[in-house]
Protein backbone atom coordinates (compact mmCIF):
# COMPACT_ATOMS: atom_id res chain seq x y z
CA UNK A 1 -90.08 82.54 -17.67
CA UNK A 2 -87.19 82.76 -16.00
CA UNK A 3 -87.79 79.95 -14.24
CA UNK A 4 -87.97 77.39 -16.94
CA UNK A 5 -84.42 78.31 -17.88
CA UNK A 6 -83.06 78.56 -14.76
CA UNK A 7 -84.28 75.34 -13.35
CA UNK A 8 -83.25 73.09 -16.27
CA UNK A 9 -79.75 75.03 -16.11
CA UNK A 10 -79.09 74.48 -12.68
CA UNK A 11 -80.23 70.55 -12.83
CA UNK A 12 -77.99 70.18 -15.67
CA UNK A 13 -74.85 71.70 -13.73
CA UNK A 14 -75.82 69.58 -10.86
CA UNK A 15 -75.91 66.45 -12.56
CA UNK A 16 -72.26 67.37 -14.73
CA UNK A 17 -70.70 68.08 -11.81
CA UNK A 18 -72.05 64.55 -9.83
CA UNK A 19 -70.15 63.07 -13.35
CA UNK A 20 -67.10 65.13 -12.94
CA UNK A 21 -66.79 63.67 -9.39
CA UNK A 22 -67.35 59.77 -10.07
CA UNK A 23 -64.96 60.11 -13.06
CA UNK A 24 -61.76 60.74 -10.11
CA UNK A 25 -60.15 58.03 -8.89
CA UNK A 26 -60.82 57.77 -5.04
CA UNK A 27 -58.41 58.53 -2.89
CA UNK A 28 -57.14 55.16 -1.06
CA UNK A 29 -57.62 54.09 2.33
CA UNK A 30 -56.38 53.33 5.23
CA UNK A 31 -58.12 50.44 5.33
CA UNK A 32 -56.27 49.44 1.73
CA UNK A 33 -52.96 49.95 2.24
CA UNK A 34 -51.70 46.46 3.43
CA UNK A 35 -48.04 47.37 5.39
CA UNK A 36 -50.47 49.55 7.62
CA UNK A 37 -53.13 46.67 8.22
CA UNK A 38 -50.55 44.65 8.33
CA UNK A 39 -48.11 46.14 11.02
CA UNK A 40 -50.35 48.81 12.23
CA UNK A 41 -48.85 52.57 12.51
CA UNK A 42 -45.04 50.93 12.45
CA UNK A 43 -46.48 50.16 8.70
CA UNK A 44 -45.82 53.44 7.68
CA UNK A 45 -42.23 52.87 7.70
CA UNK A 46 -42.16 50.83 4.80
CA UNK A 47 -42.69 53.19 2.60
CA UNK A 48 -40.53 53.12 -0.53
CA UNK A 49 -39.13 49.26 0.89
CA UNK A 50 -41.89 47.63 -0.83
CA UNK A 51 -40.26 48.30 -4.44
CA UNK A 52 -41.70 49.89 -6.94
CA UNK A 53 -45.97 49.41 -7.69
CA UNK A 54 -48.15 49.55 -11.03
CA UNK A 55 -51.11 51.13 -8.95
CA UNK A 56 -52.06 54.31 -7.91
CA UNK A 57 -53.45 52.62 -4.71
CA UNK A 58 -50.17 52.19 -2.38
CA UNK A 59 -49.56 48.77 0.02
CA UNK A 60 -46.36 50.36 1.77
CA UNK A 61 -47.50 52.84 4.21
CA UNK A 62 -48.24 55.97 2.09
CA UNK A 63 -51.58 56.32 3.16
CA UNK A 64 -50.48 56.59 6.77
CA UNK A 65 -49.27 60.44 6.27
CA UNK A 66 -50.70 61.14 2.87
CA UNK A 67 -50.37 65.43 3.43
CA UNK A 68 -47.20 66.84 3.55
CA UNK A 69 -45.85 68.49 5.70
CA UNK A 70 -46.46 72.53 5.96
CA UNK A 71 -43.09 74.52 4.73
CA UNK A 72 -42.38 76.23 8.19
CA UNK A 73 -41.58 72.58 9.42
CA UNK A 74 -40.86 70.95 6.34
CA UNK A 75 -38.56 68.29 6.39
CA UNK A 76 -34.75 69.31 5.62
CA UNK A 77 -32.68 68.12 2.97
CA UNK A 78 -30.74 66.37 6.09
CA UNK A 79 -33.73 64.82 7.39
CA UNK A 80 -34.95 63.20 3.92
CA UNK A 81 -31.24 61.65 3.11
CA UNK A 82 -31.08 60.43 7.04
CA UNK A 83 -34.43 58.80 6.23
CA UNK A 84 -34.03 57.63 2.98
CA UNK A 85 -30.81 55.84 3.98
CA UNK A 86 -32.80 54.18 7.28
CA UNK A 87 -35.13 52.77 4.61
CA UNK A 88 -32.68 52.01 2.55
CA UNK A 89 -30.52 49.87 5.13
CA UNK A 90 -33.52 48.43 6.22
CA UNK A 91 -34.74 47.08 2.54
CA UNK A 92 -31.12 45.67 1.92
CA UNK A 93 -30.95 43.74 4.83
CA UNK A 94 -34.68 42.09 4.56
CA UNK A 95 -34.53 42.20 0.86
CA UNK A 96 -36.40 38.57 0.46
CA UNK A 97 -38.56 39.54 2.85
CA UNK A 98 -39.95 42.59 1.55
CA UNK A 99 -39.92 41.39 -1.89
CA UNK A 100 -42.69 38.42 -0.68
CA UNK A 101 -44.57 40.97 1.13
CA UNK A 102 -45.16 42.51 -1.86
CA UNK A 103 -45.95 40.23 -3.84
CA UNK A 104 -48.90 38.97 -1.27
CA UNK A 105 -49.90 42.25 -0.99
CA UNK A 106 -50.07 42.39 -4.75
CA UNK A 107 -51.83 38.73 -4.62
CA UNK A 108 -54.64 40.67 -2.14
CA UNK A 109 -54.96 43.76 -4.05
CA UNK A 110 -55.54 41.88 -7.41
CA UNK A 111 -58.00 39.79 -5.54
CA UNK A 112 -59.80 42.07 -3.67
CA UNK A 113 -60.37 44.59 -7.27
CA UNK A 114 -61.07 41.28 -8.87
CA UNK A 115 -64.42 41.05 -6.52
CA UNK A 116 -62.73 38.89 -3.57
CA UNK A 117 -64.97 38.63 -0.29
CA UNK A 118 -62.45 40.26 2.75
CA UNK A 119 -62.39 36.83 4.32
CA UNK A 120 -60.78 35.19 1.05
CA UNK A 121 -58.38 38.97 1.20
CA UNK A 122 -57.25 37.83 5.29
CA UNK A 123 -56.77 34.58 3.78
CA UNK A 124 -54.27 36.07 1.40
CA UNK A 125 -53.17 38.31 3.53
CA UNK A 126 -52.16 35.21 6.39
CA UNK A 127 -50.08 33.77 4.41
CA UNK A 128 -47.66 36.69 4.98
CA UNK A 129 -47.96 36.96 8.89
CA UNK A 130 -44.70 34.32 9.18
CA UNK A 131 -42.97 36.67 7.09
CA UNK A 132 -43.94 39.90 8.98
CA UNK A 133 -43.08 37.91 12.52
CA UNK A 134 -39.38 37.72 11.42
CA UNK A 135 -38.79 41.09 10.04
CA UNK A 136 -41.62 42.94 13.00
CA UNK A 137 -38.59 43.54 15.44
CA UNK A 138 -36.64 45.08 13.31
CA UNK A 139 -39.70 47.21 11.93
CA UNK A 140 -40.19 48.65 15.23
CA UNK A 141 -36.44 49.78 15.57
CA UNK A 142 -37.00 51.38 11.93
CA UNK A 143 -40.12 53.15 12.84
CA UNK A 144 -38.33 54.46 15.78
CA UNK A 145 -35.01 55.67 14.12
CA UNK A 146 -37.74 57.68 11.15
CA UNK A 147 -39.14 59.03 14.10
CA UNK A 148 -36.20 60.39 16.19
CA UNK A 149 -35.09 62.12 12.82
CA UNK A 150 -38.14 64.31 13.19
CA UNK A 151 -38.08 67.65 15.17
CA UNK A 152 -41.14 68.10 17.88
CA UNK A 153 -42.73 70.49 15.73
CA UNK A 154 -42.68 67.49 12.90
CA UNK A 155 -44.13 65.04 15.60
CA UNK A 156 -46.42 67.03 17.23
CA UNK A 157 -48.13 67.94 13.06
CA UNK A 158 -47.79 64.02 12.78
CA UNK A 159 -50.02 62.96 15.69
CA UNK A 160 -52.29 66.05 14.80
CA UNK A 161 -53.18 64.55 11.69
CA UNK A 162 -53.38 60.68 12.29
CA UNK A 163 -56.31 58.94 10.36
CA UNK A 164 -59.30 59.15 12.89
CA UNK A 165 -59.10 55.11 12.76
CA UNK A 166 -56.05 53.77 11.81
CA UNK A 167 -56.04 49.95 11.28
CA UNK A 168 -54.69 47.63 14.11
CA UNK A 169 -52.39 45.07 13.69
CA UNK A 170 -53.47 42.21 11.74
CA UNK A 171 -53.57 38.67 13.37
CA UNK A 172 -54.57 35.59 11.52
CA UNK A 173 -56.68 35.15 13.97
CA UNK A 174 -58.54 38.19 15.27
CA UNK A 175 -61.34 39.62 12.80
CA UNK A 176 -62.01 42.98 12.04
């Protein structure tokens, strides 16, 4: 007896909680974040450059470092301004740049939710590798200045928790 209403009971959980779980929005990847296929790990940087985004799924780097840091080596009030203004130098002075970035990375996203085959999403996505050729230099130098802000402890958590496979470069011409 017990049984029959314990079996039926337990399916019934099962299958509610299997709903609960599709109804979440999944968590994006590194593999979907555009400034990181883009530019690799020096992606990252842009975070916040990018301007502001309707979607829940970033293209600026966020998904590079998407834990925060643990509060014994949290990052200080100094260390968030000294960043903040980095990025911020950085976006005014490639401004036009940035802003066309996002808007192809915008063109991709829309494209690839709207059922796009990844070839047609490179395509997309190649139309911004002039773009990311003039502004790559100066990427590196940024990605290097955020990184000198952090203490060893902060670096040493960073390279701890790297994706397993975190997206190299993109080329126009090399395929996945």
């Amino acid at each position: 007896m017990l049984r029959k209403i314990i079996a039926p009971a337990l399916a019934a959980t099962l299958v509610l909680a299997a709903c609960d779980k599709a109804a979440e929005p999944t968590a994006p990847s590194v593999q979907e974040d555009y400034a990181l296929v883009m530019f690799g790990e020096m992606g990252s940087s842009l975070e916040g450059t990018l301007g502001p985004q309707d979607t829940d799924r970033p293209f600026d780097g966020r998904t590079y470092r998407r834990a925060p840091f643990p509060d014994s080596i949290a990052l200080s009030q100094v260390q968030k301004d000294s960043i903040a203004a980095l990025r911020a130098a950085f976006r005014a002075a490639h401004a036009p740049q940035l802003d066309s970035l996002a808007a192809i990375f915008a063109e991709a996203r829309a494209a690839r939710e709207a059922g796009a085959t990844r070839e047609e999403v490179r395509a997309i996505l190649a139309t911004a590798w002039p773009i990311a050729l003039l502004i790559r230099v100066d990427l590196v130098d940024l990605h290097y200045a955020i990184w000198s802000v952090f203490t060893p402890e902060q670096k040493a958590w960073i390279i701890a928790h790297r994706p397993l496979r975190m997206p190299t470069p993109f080329s126009p011409t090399r395929t996945p």
